[in-house]
N, C-alpha and C. Protein backbone atom coordinates (compact mmCIF):
# COMPACT_ATOMS: atom_id res chain seq x y z
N UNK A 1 -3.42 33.57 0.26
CA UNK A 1 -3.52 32.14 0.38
C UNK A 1 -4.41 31.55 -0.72
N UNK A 2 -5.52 32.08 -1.10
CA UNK A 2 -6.46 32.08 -2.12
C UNK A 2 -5.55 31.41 -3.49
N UNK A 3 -5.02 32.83 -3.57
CA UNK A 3 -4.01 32.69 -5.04
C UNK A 3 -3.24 31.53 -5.20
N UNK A 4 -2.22 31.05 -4.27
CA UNK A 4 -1.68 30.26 -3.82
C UNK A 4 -2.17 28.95 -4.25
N UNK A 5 -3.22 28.64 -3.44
CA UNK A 5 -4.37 27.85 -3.66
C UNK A 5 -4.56 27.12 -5.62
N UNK A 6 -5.22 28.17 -5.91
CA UNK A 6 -5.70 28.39 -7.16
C UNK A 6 -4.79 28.03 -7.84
N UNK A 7 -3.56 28.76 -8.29
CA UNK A 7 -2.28 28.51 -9.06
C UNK A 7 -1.70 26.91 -8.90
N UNK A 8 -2.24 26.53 -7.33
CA UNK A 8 -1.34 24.95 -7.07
C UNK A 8 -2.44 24.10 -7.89
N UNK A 9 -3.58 24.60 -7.83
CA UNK A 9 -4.71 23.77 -8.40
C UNK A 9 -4.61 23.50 -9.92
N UNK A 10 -4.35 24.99 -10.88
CA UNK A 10 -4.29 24.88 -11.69
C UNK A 10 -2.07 24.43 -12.35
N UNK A 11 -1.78 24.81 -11.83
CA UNK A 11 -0.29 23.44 -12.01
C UNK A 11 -0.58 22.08 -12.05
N UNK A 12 -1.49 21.70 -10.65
CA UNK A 12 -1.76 20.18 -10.91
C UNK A 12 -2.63 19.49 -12.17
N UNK A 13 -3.73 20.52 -12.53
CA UNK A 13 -4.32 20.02 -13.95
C UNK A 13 -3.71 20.39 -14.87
N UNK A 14 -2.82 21.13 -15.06
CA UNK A 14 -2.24 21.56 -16.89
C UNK A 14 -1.02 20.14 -16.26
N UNK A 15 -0.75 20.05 -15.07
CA UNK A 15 0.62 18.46 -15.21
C UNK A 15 -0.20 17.48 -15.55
N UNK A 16 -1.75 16.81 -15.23
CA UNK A 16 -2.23 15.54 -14.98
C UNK A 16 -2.66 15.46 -16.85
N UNK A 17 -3.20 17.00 -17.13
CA UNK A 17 -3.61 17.08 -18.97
C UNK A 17 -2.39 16.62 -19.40
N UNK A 18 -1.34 17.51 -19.61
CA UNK A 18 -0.33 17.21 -20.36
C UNK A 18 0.19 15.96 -20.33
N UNK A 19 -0.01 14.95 -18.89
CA UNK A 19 0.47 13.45 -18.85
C UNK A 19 0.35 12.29 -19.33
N UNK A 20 -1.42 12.90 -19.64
CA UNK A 20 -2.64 11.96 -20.33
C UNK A 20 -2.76 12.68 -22.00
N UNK A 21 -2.13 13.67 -22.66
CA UNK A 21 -2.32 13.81 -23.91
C UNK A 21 -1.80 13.01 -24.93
N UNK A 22 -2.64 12.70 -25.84
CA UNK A 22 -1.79 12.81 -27.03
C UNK A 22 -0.89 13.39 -27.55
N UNK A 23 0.45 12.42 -27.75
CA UNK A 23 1.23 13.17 -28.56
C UNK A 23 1.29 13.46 -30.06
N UNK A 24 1.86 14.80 -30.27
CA UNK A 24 1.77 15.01 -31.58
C UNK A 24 3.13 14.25 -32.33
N UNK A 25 2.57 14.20 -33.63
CA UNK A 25 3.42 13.67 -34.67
C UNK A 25 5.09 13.44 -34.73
N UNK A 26 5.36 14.82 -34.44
CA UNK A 26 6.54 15.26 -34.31
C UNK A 26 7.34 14.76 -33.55
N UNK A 27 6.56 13.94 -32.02
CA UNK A 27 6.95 13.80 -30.59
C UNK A 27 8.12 12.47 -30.77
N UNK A 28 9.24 12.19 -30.23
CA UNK A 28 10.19 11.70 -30.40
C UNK A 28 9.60 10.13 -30.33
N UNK A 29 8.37 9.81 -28.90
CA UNK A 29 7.94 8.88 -28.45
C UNK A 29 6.68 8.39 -29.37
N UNK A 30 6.49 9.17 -29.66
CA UNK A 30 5.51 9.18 -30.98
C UNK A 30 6.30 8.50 -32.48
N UNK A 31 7.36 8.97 -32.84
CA UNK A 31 7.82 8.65 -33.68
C UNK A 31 8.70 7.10 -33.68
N UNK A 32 9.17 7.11 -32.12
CA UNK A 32 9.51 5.86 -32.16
C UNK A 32 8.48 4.49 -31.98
N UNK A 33 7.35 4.90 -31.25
CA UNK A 33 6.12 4.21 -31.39
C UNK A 33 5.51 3.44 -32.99
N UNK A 34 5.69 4.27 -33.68
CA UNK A 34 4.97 4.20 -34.88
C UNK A 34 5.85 3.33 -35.98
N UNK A 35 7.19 3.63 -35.84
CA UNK A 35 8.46 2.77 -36.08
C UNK A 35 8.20 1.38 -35.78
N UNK A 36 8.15 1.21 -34.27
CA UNK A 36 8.20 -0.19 -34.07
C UNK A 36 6.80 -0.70 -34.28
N UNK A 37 5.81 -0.48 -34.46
CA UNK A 37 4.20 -0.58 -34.88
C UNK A 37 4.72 -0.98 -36.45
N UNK A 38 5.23 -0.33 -37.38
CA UNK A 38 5.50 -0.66 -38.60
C UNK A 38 6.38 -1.83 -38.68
N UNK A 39 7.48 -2.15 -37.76
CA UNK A 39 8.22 -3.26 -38.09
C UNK A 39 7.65 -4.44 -37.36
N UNK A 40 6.53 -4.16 -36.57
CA UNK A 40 5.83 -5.23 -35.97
C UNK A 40 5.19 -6.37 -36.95
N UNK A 41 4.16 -5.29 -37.78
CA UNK A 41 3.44 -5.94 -38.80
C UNK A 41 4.26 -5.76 -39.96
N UNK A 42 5.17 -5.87 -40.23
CA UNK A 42 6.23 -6.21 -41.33
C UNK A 42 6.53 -7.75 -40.82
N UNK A 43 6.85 -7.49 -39.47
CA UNK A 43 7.49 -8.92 -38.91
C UNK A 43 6.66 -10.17 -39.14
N UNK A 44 5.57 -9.31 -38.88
CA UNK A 44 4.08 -10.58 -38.15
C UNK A 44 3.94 -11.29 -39.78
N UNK A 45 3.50 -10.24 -40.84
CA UNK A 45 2.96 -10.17 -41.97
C UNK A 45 3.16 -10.92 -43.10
N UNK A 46 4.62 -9.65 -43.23
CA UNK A 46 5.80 -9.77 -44.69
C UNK A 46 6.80 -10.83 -44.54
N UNK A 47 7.59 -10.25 -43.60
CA UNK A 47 8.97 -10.93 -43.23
C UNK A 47 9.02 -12.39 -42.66
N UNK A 48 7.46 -12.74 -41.72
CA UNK A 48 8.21 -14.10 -40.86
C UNK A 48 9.33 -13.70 -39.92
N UNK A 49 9.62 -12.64 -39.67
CA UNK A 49 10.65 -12.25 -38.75
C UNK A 49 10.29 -12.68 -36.90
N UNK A 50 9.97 -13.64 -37.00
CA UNK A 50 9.98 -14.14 -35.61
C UNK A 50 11.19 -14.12 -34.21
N UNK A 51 12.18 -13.74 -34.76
CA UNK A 51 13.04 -13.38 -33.99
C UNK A 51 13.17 -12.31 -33.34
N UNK A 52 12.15 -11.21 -34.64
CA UNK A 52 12.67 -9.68 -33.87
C UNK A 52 11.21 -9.81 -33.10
N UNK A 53 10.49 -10.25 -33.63
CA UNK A 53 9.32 -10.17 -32.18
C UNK A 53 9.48 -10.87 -31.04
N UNK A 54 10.33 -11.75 -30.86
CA UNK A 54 10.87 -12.42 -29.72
C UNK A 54 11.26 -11.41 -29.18
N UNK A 55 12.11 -10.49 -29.47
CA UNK A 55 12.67 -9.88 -28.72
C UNK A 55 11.85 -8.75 -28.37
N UNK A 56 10.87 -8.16 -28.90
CA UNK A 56 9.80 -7.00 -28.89
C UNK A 56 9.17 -6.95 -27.86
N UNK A 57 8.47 -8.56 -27.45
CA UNK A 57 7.39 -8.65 -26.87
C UNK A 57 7.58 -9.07 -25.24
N UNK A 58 7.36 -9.06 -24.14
CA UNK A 58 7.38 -9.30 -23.15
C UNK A 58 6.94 -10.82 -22.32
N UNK A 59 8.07 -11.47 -21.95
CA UNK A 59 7.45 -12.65 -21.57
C UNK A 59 5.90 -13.04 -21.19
N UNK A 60 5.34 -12.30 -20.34
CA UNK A 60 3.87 -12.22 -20.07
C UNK A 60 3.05 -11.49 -21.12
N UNK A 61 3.68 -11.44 -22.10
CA UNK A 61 2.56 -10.43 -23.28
C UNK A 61 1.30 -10.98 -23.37
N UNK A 62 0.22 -10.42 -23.37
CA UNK A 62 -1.00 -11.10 -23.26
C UNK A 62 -1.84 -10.06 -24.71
N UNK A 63 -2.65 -11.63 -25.45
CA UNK A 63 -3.44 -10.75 -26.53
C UNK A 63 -4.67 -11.00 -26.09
N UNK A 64 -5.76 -10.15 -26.60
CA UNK A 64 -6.71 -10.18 -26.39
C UNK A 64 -7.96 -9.50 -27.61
N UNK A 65 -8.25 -10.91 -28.71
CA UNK A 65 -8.77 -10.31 -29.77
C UNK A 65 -10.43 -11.00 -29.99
N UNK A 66 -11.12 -9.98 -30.24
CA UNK A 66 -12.62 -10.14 -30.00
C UNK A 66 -13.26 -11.24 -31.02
N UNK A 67 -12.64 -11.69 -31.70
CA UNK A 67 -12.53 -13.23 -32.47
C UNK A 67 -11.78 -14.18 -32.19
N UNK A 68 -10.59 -13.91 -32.24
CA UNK A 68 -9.85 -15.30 -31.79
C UNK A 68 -9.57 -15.58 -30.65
N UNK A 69 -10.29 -14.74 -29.64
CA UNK A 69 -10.02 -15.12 -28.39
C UNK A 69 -8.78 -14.12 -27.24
N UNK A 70 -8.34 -15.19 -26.33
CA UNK A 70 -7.34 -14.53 -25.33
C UNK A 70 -5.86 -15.60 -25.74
N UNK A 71 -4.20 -14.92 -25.79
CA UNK A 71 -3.62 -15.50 -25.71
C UNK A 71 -2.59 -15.17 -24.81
N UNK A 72 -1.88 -16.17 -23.93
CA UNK A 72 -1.41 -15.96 -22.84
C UNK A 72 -0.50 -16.02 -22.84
N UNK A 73 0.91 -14.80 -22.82
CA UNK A 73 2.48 -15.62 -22.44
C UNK A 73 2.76 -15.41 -24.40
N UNK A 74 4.31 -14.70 -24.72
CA UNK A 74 4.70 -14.46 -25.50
C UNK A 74 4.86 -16.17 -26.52
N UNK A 75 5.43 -17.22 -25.31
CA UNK A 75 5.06 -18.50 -26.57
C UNK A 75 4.05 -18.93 -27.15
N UNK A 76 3.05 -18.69 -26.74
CA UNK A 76 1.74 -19.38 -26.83
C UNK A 76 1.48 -18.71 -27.83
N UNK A 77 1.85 -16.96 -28.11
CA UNK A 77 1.44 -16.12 -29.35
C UNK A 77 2.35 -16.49 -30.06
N UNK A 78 3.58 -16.70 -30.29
CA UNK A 78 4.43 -16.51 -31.56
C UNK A 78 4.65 -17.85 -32.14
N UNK A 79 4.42 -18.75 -31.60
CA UNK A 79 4.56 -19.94 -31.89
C UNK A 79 3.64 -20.92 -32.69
N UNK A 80 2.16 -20.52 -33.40
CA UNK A 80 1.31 -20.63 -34.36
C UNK A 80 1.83 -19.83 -35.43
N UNK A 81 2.39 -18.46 -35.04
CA UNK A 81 3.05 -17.59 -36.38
C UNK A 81 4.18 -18.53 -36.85
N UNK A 82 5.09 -18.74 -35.93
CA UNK A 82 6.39 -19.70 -36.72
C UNK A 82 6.07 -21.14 -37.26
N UNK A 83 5.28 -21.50 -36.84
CA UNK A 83 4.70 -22.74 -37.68
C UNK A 83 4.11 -22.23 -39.19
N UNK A 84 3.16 -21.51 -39.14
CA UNK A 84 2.29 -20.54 -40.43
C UNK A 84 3.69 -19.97 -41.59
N UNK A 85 4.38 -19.54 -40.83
CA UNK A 85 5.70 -19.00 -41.57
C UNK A 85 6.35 -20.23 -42.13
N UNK A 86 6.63 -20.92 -41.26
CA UNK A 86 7.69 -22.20 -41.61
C UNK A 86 6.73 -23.27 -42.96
N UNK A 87 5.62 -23.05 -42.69
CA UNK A 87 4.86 -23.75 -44.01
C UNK A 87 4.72 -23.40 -45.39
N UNK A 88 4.98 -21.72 -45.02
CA UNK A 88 4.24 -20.83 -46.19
C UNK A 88 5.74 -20.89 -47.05
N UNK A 89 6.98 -21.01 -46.51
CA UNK A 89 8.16 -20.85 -47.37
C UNK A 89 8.67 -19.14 -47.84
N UNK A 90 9.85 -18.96 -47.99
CA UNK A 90 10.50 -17.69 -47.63
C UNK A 90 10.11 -16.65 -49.58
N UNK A 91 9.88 -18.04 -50.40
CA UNK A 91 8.85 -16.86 -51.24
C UNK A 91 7.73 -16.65 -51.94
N UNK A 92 6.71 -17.58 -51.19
CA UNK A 92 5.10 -17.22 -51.10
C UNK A 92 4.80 -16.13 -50.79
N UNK A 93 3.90 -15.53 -50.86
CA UNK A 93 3.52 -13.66 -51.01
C UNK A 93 2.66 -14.44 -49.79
N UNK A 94 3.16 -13.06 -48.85
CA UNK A 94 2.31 -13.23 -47.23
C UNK A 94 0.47 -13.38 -47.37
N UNK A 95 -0.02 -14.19 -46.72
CA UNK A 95 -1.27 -14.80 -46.91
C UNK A 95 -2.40 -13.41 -46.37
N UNK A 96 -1.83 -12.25 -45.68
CA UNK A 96 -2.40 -11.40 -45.62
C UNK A 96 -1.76 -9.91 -45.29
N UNK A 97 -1.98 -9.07 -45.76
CA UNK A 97 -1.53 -7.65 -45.30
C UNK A 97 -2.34 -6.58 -44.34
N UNK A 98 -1.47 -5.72 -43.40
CA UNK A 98 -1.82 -5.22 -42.45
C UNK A 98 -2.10 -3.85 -42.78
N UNK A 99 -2.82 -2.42 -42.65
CA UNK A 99 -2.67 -1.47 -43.66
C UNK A 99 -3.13 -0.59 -42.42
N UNK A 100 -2.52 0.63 -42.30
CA UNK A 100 -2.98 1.57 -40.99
C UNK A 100 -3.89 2.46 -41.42
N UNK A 101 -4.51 2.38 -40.86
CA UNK A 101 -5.64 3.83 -41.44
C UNK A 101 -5.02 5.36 -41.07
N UNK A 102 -5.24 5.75 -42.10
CA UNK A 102 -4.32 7.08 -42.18
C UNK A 102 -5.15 8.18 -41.35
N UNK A 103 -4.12 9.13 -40.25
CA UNK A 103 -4.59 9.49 -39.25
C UNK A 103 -5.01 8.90 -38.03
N UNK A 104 -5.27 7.63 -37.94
CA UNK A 104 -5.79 6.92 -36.88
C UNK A 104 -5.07 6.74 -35.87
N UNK A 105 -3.41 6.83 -35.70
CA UNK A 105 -2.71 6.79 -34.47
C UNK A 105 -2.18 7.38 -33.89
N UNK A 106 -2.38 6.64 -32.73
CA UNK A 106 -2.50 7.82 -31.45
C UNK A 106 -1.65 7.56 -30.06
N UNK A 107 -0.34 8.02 -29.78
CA UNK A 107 0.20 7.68 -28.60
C UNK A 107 0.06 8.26 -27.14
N UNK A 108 -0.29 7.43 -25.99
CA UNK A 108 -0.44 8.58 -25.34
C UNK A 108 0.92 7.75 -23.79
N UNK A 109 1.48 9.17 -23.17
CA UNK A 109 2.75 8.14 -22.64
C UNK A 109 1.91 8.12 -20.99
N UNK A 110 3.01 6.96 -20.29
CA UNK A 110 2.54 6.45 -18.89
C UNK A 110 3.32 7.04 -18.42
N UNK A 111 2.87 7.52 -17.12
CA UNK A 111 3.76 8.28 -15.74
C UNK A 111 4.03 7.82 -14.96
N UNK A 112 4.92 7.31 -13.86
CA UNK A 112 4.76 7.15 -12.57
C UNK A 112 5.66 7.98 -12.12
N UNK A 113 5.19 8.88 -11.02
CA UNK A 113 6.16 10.00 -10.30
C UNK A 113 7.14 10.69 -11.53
N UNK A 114 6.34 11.19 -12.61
CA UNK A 114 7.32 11.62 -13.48
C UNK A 114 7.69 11.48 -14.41
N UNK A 115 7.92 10.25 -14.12
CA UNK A 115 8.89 9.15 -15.10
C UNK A 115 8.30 8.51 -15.74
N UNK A 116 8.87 8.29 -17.14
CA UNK A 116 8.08 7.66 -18.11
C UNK A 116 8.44 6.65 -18.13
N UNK A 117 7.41 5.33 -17.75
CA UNK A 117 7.26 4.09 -18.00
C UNK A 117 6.92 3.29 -19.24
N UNK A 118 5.77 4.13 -19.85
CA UNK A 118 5.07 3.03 -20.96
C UNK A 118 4.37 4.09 -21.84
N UNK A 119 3.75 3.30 -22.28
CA UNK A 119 2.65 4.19 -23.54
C UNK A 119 1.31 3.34 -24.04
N UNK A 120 0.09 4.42 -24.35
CA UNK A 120 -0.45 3.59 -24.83
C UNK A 120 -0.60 3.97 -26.39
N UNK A 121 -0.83 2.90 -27.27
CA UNK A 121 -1.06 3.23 -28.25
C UNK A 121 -2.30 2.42 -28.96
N UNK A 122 -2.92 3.48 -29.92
CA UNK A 122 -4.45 3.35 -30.25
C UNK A 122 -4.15 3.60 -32.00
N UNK A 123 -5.17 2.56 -32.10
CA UNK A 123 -4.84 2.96 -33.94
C UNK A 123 -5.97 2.02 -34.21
N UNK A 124 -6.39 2.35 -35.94
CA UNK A 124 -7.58 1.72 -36.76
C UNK A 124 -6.71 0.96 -37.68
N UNK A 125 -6.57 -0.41 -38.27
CA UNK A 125 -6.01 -0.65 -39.19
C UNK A 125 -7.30 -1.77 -39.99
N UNK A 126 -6.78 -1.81 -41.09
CA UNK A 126 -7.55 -2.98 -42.51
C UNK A 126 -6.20 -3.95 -42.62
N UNK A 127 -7.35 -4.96 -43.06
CA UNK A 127 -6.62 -5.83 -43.35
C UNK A 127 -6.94 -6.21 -44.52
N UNK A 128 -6.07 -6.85 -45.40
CA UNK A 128 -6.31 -7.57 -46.99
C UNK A 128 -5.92 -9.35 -47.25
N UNK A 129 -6.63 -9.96 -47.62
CA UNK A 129 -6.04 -11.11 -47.84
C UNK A 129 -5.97 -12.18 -49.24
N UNK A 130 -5.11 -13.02 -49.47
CA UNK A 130 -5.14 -13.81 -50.40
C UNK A 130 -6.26 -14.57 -50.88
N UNK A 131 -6.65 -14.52 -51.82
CA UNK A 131 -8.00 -15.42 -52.24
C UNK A 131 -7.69 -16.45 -53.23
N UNK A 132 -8.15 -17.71 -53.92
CA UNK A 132 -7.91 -18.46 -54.41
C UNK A 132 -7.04 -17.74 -55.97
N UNK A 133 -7.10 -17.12 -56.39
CA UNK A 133 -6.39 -16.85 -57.43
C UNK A 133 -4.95 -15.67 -57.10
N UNK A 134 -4.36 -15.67 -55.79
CA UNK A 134 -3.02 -14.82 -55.81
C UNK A 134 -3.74 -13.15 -55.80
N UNK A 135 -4.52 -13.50 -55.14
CA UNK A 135 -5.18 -11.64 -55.78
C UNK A 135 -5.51 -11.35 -54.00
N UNK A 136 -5.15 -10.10 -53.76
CA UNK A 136 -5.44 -9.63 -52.15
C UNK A 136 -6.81 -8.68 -52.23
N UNK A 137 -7.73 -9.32 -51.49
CA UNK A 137 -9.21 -8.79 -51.22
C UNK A 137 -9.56 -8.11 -49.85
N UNK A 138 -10.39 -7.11 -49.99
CA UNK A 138 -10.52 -6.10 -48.51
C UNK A 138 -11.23 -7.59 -47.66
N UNK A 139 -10.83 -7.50 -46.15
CA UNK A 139 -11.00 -8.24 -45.32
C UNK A 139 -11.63 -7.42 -44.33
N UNK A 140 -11.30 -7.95 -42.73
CA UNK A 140 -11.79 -6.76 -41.67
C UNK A 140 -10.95 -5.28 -41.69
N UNK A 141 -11.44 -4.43 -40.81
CA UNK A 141 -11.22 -3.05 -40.48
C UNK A 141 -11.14 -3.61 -38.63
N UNK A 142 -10.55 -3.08 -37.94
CA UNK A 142 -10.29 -3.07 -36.63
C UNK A 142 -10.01 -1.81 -35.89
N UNK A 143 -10.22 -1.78 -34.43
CA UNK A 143 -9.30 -1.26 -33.46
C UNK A 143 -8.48 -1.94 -33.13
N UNK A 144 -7.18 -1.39 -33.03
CA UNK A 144 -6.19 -1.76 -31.78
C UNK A 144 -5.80 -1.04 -30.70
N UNK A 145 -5.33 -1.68 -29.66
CA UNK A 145 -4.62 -0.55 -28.65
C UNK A 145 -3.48 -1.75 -28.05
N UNK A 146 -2.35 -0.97 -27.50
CA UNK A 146 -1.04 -1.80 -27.65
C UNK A 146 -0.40 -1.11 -26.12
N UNK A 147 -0.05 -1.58 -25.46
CA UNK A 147 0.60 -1.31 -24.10
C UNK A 147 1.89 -1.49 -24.10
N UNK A 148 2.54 -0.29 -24.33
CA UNK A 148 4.41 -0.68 -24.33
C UNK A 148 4.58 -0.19 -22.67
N UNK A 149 5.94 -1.13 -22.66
CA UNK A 149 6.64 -1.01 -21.14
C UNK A 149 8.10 -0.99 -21.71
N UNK A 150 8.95 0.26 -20.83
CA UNK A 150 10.20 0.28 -20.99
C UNK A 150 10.65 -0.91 -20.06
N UNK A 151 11.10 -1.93 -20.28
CA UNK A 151 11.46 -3.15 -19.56
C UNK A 151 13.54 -3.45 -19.53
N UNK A 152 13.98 -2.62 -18.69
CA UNK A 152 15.41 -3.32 -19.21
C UNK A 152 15.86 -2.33 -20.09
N UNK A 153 15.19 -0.84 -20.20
CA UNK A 153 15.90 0.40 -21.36
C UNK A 153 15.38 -0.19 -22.20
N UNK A 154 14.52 -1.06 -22.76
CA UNK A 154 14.20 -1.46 -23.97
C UNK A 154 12.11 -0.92 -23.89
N UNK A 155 11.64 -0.98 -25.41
CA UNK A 155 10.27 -0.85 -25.41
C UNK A 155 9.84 -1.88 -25.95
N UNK A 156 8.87 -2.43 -24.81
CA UNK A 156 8.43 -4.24 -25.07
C UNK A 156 6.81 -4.06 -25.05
N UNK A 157 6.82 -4.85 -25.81
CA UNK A 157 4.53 -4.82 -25.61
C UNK A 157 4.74 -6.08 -24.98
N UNK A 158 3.79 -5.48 -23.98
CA UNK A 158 3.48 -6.14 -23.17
C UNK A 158 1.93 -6.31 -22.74
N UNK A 159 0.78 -5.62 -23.56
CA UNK A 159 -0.76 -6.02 -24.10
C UNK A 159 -1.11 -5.44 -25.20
N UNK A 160 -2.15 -6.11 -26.01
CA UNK A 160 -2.21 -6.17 -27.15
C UNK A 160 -3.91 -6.41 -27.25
N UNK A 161 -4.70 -5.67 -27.81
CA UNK A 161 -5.89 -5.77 -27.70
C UNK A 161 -6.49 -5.37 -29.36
N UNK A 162 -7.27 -6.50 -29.37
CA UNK A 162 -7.55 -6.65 -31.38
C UNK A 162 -9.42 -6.03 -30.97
N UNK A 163 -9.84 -5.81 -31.88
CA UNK A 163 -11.57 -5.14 -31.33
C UNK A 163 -12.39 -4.68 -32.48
N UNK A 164 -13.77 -4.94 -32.33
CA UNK A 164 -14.31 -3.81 -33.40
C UNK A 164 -14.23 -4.41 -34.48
N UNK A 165 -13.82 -5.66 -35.09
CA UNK A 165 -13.42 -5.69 -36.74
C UNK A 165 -14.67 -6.44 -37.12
N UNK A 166 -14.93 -5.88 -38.23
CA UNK A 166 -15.88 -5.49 -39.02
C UNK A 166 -15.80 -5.46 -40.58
N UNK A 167 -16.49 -6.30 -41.56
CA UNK A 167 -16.15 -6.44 -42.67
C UNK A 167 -15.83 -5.43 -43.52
N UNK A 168 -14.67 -4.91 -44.29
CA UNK A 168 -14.71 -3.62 -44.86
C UNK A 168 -15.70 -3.14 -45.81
N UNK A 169 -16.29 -2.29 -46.32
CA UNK A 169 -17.27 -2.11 -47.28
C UNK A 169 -16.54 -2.05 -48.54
């Protein structure tokens, strides 16, 4: 009964570790994570692509950034970007760039009974921006962490947390 015991004990921690790890590089959920993380800030950034983040983000998406505050509800966020976009014109060089710190991300997936619901994802990125002469200058350094939900077979963020930023050296 002992053994029994022991073995059920240790099944339940190598399942609860493995649920809560990081995935590696290779990991399918990992790779598709990092995908849509890249076309996010392409969207946000480069492109003005406000459409595909419409569709990305989750009606209740909520941000939460340690400077600009809390924003509530996917319109309330994308809708200062499409104004910013709609001013800047389709070929002005984006007023700032997003840059990942290499090594810094990190997916880890959500369970319920099993089943994979969500993910979280953790990453360091810099930012660069335009200065009076067309020239891009180091700006902040940040944390992020990003809450996807499979919503509908689809992967939607649905929180978004900015932190930590700090002037680059």
């Amino acid at each position: 009964m002992q053994n029994v015991l022991s073995l059920s004990l240790l099944l339940l921690l190598l399942n609860v570790h493995t649920s809560w790890c990081q995935l590696n590089k290779t990991d399918e959920l990992y790779k598709l994570l990092a995908k849509k993380d890249s076309l996010l800030f392409d969207a946000a950034f480069k492109t003005c692509n406000t459409d595909y983040l419409d569709q990305l983000f989750t009606e209740d998406f909520e941000f939460y950034h340690d400077k600009g505050g809390f924003t509530e509800g996917k319109e309330a966020f994308l809708r200062p970007m499409q104004e910013a976009c709609n001013r800047r014109g389709s070929r002005a060089l984006p007023p700032a760039k997003r840059h990942l710190v290499t090594d810094s991300f990190k997916v880890y997936p959500l369970y319920k009974k099993e089943v994979l619901y969500g993910a979280i994802q953790h990453g360091v990125h810099s930012f660069s921006s335009l200065d009076q002469n067309q020239t891009y200058k180091k700006g902040d350094i940040a944390k992020f962490t990003h809450i996807w939900i499979i919503e509908n077979g689809e992967w939607k963020l649905k929180r978004e947390l900015s932190y930590d930023h700090q002037l680059q050296q």
